[in-house]
N, C-alpha and C. Protein backbone atom coordinates (compact mmCIF):
# COMPACT_ATOMS: atom_id res chain seq x y z
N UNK A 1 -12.22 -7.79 -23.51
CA UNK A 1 -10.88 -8.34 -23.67
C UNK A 1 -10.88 -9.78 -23.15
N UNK A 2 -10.04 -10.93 -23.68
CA UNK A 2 -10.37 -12.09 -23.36
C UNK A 2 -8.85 -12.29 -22.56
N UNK A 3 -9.55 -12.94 -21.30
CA UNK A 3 -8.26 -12.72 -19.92
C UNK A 3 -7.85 -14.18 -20.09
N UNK A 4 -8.61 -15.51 -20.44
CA UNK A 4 -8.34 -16.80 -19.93
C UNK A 4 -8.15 -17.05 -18.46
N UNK A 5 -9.14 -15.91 -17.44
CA UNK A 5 -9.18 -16.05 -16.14
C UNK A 5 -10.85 -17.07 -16.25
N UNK A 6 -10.98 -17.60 -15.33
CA UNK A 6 -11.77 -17.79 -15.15
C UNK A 6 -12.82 -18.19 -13.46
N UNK A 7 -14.19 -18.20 -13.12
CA UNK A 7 -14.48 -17.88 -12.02
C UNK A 7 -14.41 -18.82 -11.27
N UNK A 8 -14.31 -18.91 -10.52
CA UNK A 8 -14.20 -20.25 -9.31
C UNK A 8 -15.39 -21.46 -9.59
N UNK A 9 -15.02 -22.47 -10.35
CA UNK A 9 -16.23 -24.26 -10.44
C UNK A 9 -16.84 -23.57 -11.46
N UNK A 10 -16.70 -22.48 -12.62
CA UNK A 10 -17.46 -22.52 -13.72
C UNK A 10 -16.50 -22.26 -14.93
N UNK A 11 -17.17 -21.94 -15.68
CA UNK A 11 -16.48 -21.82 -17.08
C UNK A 11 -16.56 -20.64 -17.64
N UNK A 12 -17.33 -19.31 -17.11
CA UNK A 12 -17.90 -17.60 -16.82
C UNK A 12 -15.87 -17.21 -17.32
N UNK A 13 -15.74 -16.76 -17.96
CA UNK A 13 -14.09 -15.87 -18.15
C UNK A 13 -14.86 -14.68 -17.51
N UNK A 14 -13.37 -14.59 -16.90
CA UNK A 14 -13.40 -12.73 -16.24
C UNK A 14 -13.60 -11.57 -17.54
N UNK A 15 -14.36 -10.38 -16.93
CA UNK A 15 -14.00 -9.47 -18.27
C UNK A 15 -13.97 -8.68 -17.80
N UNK A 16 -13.84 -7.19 -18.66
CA UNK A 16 -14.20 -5.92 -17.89
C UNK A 16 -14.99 -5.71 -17.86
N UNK A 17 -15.85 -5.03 -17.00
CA UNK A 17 -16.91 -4.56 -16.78
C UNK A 17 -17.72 -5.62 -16.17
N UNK A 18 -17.37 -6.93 -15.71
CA UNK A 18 -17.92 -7.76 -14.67
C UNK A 18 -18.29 -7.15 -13.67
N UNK A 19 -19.86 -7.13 -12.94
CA UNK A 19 -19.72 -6.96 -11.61
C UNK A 19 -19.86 -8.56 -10.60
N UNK A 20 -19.30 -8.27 -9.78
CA UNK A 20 -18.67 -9.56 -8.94
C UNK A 20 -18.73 -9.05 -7.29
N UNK A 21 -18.91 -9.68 -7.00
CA UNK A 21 -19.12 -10.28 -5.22
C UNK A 21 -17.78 -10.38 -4.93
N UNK A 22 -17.05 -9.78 -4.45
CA UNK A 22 -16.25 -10.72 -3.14
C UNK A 22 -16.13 -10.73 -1.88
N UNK A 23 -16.20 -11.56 -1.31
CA UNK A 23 -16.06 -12.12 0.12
C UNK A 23 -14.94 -12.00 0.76
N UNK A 24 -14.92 -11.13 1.86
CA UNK A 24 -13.15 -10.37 2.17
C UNK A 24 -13.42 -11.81 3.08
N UNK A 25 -11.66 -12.14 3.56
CA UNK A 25 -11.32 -13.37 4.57
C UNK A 25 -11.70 -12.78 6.11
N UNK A 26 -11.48 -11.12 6.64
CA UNK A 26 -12.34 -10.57 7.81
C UNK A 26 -13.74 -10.61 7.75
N UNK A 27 -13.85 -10.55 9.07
CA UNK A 27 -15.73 -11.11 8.65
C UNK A 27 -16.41 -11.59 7.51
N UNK A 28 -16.18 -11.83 6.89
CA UNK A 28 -16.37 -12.68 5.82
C UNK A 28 -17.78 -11.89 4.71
N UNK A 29 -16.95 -10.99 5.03
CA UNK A 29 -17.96 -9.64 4.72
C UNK A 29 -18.14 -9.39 2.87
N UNK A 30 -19.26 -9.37 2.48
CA UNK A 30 -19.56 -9.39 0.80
C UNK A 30 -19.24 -7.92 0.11
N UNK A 31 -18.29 -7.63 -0.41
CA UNK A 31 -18.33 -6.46 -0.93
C UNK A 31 -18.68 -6.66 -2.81
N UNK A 32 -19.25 -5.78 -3.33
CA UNK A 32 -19.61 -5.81 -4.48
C UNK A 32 -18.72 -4.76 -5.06
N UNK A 33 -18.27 -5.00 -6.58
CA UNK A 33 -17.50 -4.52 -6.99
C UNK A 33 -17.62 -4.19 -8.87
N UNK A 34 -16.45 -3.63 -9.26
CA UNK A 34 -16.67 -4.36 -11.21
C UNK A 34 -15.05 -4.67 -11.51
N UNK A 35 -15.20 -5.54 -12.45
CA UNK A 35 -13.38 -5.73 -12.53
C UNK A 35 -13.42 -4.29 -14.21
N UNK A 36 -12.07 -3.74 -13.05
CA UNK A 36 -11.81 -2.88 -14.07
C UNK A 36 -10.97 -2.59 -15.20
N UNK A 37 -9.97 -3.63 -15.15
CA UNK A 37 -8.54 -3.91 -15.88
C UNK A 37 -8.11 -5.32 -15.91
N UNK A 38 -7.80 -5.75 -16.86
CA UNK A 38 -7.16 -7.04 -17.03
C UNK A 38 -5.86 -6.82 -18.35
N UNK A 39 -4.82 -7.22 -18.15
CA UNK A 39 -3.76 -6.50 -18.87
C UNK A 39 -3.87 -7.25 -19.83
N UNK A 40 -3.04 -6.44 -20.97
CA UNK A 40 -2.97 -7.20 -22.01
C UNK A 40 -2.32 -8.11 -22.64
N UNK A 41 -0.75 -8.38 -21.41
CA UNK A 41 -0.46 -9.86 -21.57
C UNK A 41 -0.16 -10.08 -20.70
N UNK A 42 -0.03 -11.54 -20.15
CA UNK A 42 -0.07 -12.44 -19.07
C UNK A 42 1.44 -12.19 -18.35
N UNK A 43 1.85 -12.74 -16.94
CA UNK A 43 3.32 -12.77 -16.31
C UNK A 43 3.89 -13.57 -16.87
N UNK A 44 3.25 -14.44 -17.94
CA UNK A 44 4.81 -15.44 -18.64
C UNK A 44 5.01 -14.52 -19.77
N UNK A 45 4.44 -13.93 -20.39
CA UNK A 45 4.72 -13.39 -21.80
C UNK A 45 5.77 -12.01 -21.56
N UNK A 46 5.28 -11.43 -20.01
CA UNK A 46 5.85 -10.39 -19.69
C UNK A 46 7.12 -10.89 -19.21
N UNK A 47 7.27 -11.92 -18.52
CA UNK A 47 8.75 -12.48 -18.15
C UNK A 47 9.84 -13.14 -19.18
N UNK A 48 8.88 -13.52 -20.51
CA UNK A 48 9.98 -13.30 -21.55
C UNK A 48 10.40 -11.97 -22.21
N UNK A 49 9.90 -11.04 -21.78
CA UNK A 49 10.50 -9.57 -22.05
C UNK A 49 11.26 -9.08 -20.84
N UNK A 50 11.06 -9.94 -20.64
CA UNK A 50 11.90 -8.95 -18.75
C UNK A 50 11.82 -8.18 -18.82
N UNK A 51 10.06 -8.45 -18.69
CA UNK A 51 9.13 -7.18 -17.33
C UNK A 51 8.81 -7.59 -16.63
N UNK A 52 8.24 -6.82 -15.45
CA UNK A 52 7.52 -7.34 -14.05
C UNK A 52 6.33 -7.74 -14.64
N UNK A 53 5.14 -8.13 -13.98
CA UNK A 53 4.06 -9.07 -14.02
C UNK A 53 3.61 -7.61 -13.96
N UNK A 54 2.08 -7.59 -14.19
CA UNK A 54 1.13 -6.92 -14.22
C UNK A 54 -0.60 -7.52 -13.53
N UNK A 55 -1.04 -6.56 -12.99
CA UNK A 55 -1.86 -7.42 -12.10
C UNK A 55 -3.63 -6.85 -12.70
N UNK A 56 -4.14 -7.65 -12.77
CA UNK A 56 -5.63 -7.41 -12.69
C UNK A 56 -6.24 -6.56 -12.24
N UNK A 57 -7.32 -5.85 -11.93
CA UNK A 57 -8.15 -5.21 -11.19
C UNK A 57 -9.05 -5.37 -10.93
N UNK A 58 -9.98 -5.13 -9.39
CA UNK A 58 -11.28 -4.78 -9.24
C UNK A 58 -11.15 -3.65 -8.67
N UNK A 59 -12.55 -2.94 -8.86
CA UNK A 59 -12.70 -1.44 -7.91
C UNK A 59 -13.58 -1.85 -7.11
N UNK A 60 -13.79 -1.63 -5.98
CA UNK A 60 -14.95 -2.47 -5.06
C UNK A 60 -15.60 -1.16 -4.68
N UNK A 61 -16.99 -1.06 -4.66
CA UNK A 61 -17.88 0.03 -4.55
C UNK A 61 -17.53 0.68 -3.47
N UNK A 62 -16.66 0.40 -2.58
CA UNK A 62 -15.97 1.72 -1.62
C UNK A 62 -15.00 2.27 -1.99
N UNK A 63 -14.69 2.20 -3.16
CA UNK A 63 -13.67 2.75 -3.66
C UNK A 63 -12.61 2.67 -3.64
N UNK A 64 -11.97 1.33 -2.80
CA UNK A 64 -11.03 0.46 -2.41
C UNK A 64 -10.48 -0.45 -3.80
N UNK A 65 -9.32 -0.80 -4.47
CA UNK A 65 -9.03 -1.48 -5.79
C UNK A 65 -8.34 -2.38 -4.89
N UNK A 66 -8.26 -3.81 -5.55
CA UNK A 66 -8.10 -5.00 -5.30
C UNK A 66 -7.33 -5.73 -6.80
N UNK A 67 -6.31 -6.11 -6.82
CA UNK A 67 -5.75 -6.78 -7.55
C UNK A 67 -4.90 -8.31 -7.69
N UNK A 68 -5.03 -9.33 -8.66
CA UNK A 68 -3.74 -9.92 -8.45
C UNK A 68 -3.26 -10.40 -9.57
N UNK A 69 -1.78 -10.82 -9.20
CA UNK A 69 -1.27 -11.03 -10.55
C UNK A 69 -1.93 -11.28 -11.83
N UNK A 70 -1.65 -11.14 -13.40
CA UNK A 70 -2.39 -11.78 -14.15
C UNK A 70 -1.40 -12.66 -14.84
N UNK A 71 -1.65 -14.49 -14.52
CA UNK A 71 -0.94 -15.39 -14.33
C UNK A 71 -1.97 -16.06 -14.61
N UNK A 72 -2.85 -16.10 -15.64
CA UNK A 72 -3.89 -17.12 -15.88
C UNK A 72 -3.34 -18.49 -16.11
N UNK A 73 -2.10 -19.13 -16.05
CA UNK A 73 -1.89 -20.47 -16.60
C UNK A 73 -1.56 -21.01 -14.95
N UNK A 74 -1.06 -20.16 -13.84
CA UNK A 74 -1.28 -20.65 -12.66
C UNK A 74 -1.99 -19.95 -11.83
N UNK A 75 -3.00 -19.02 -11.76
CA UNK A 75 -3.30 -18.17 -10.74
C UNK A 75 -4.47 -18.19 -11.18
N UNK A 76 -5.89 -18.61 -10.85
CA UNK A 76 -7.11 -18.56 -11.33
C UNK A 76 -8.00 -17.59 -10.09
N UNK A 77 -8.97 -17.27 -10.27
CA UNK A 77 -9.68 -16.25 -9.24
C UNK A 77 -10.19 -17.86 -8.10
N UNK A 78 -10.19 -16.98 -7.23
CA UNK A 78 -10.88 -17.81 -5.80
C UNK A 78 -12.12 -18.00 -5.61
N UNK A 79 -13.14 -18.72 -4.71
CA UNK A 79 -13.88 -19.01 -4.77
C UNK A 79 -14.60 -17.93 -3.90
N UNK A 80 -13.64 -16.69 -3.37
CA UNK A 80 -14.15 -15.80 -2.61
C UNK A 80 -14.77 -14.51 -3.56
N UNK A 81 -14.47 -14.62 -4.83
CA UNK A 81 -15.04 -13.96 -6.03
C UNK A 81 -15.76 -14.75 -6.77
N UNK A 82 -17.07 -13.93 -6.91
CA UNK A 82 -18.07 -14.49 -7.95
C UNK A 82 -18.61 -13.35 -8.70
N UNK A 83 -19.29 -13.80 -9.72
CA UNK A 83 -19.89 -13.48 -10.93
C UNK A 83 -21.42 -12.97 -10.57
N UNK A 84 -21.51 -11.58 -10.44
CA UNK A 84 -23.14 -11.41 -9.80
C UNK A 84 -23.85 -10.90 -11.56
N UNK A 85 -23.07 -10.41 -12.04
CA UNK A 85 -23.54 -9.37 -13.86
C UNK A 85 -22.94 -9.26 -14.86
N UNK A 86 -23.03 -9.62 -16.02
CA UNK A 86 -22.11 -8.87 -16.79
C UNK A 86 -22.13 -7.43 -17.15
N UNK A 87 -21.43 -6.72 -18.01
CA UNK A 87 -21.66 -5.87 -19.19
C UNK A 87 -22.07 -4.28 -18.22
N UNK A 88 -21.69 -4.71 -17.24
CA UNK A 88 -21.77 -3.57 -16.15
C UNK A 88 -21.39 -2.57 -16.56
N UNK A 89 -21.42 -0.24 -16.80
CA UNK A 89 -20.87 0.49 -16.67
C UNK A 89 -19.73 0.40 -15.85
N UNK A 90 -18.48 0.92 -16.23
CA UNK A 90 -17.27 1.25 -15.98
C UNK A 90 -16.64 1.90 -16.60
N UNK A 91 -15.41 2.34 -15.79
CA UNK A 91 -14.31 3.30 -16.30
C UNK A 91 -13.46 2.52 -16.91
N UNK A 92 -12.93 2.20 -17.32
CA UNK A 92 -11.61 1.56 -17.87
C UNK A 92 -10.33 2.36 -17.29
N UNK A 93 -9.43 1.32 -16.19
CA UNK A 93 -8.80 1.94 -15.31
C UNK A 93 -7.51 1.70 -16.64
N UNK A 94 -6.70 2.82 -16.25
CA UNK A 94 -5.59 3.34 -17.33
C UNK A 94 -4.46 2.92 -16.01
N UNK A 95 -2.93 3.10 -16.21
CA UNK A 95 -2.09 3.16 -15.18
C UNK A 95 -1.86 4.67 -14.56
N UNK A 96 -2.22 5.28 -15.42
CA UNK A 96 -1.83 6.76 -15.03
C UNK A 96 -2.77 7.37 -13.80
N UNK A 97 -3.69 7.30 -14.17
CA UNK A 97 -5.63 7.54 -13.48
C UNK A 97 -5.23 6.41 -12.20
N UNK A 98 -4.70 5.02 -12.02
CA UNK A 98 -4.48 4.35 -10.95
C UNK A 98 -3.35 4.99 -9.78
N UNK A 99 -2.27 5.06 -11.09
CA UNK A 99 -1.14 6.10 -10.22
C UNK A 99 -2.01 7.18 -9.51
N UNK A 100 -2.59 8.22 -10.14
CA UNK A 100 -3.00 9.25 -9.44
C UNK A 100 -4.21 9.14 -8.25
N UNK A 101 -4.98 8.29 -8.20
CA UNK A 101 -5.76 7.48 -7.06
C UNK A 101 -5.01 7.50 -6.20
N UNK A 102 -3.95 6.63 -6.50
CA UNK A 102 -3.17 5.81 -5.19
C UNK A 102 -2.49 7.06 -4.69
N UNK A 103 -2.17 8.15 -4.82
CA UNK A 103 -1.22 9.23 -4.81
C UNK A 103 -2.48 10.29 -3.57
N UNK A 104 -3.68 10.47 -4.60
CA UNK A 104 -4.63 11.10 -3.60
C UNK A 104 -4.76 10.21 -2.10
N UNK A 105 -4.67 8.90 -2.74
CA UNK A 105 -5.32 7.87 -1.23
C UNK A 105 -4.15 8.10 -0.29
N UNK A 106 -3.29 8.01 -0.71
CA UNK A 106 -1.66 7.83 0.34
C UNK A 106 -2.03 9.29 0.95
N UNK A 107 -1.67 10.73 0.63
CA UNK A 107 -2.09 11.60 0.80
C UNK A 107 -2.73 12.41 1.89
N UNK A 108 -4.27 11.32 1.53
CA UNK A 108 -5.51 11.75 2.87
C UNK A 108 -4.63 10.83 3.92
N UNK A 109 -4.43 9.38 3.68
CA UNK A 109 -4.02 8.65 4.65
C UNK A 109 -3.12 9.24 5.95
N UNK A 110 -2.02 10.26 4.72
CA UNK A 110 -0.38 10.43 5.50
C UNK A 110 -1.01 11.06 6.58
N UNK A 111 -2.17 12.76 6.27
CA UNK A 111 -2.38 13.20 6.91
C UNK A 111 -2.64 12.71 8.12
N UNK A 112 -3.68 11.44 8.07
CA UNK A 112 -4.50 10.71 9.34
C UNK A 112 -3.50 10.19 10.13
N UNK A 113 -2.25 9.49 9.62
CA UNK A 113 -1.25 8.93 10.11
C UNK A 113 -0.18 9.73 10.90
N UNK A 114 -0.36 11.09 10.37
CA UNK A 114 0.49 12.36 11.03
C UNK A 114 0.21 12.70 12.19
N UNK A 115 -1.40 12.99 12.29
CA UNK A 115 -2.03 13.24 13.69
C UNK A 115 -1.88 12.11 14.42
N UNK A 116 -2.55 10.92 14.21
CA UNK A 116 -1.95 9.70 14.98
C UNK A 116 -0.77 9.66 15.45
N UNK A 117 0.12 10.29 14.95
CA UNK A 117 1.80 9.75 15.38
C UNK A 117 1.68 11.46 16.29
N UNK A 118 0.99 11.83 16.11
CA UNK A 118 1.75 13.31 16.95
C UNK A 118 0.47 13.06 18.13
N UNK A 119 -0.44 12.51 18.48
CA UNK A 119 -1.35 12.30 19.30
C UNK A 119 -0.43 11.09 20.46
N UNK A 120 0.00 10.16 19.52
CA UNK A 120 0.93 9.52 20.08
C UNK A 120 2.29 9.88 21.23
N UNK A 121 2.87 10.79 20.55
CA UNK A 121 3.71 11.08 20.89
C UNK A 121 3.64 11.93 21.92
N UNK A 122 2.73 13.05 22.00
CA UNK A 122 2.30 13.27 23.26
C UNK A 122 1.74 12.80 24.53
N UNK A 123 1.44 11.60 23.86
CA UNK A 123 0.99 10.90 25.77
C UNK A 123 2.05 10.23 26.02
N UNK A 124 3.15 9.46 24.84
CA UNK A 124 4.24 9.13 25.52
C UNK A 124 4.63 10.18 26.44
N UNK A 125 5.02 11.61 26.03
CA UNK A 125 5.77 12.42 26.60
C UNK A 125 5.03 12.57 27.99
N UNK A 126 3.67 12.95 28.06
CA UNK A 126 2.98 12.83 29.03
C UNK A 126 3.19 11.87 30.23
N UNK A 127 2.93 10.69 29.65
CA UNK A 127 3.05 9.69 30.72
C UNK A 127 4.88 9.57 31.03
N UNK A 128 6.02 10.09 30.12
CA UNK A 128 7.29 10.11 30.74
C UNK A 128 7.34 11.13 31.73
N UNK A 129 7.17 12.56 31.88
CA UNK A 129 6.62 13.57 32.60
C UNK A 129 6.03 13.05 33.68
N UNK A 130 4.84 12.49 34.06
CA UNK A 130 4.10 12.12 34.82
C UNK A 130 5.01 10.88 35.91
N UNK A 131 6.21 10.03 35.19
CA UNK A 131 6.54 9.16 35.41
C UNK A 131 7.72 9.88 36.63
N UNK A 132 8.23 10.86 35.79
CA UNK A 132 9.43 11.44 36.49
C UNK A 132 8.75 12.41 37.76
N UNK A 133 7.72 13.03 37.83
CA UNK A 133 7.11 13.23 38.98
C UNK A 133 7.02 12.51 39.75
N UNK A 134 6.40 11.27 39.68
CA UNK A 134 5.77 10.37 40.80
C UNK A 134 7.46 10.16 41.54
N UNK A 135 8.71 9.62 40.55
CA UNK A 135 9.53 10.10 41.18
C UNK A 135 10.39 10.50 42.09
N UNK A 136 10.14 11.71 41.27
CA UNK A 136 10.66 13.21 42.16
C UNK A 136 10.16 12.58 43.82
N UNK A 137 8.39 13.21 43.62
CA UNK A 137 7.77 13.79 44.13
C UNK A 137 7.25 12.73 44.94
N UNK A 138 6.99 11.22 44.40
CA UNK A 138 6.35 10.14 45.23
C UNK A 138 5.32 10.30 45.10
N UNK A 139 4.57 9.29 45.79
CA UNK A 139 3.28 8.69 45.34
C UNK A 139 2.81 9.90 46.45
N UNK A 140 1.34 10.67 45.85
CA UNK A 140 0.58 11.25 46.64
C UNK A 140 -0.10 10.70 47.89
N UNK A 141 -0.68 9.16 47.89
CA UNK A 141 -1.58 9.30 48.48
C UNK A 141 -0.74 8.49 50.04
């Protein structure tokens, strides 16, 4: 599909099935990835229909997706993405198959976030308990 994105100081257009480098801004750490979606029309074409914008994709080999707007007449990729392959195997990410990702990911997350907040909440209670002893009761030593 032809995006009119193109890669940071070259003339390489984004496609699907690119695999690409990017360089997260934390540690400046290289993750490798493939771009998996690029929509099929741009945020001006979609804003004369009054629709929302639609955003790009990468899947980054942890299984983490990364997107941004697709605004090729002002929004070009960064110099923190590069071009390592073309013509790479991929899925062709659908919205539905993304919805349901993001649905599993939230999911595992809530769980992790549940225990956290109830791990939490017990040492507050703990240390309020503990607080109202010393108290009561005064310092032991």
């Amino acid at each position: 599909m032809k995006s009119s994105l193109r890669y940071f100081g070259t003339d390489d257009e984004v496609r699907e099935g690119d695999r690409i480098e990017y360089t997260s801004l934390f540690l400046r750490r290289k993750r490798p990835g493939t771009v998996v979606y690029i929509p099929p029309k741009t945020a001006l074409e979609l804003n004369d229909e009054k629709k929302p914008p639609d955003n790009w994709l990468i899947k980054l080999d942890n299984g983490i997706y990364t997107g941004w707007m697709f605004h090729p007449e002002e929004l070009q990729p960064g110099r923190r993405l590069k071009l390592t392959s073309r013509g790479a195997d991929y899925e062709r990410m659908t919205t539905g198959r993304l919805e349901r990702e993001e649905a599993e990911a939230e999911e595992a997350r809530g769980l992790k976030e549940d225990l956290l907040g109830c791990g939490l909440l017990l040492a507050i209670a703990f240390a309020i308990i503990m607080l109202i002893a010393l108290m009561k009761y005064g310092f032991p030593w």
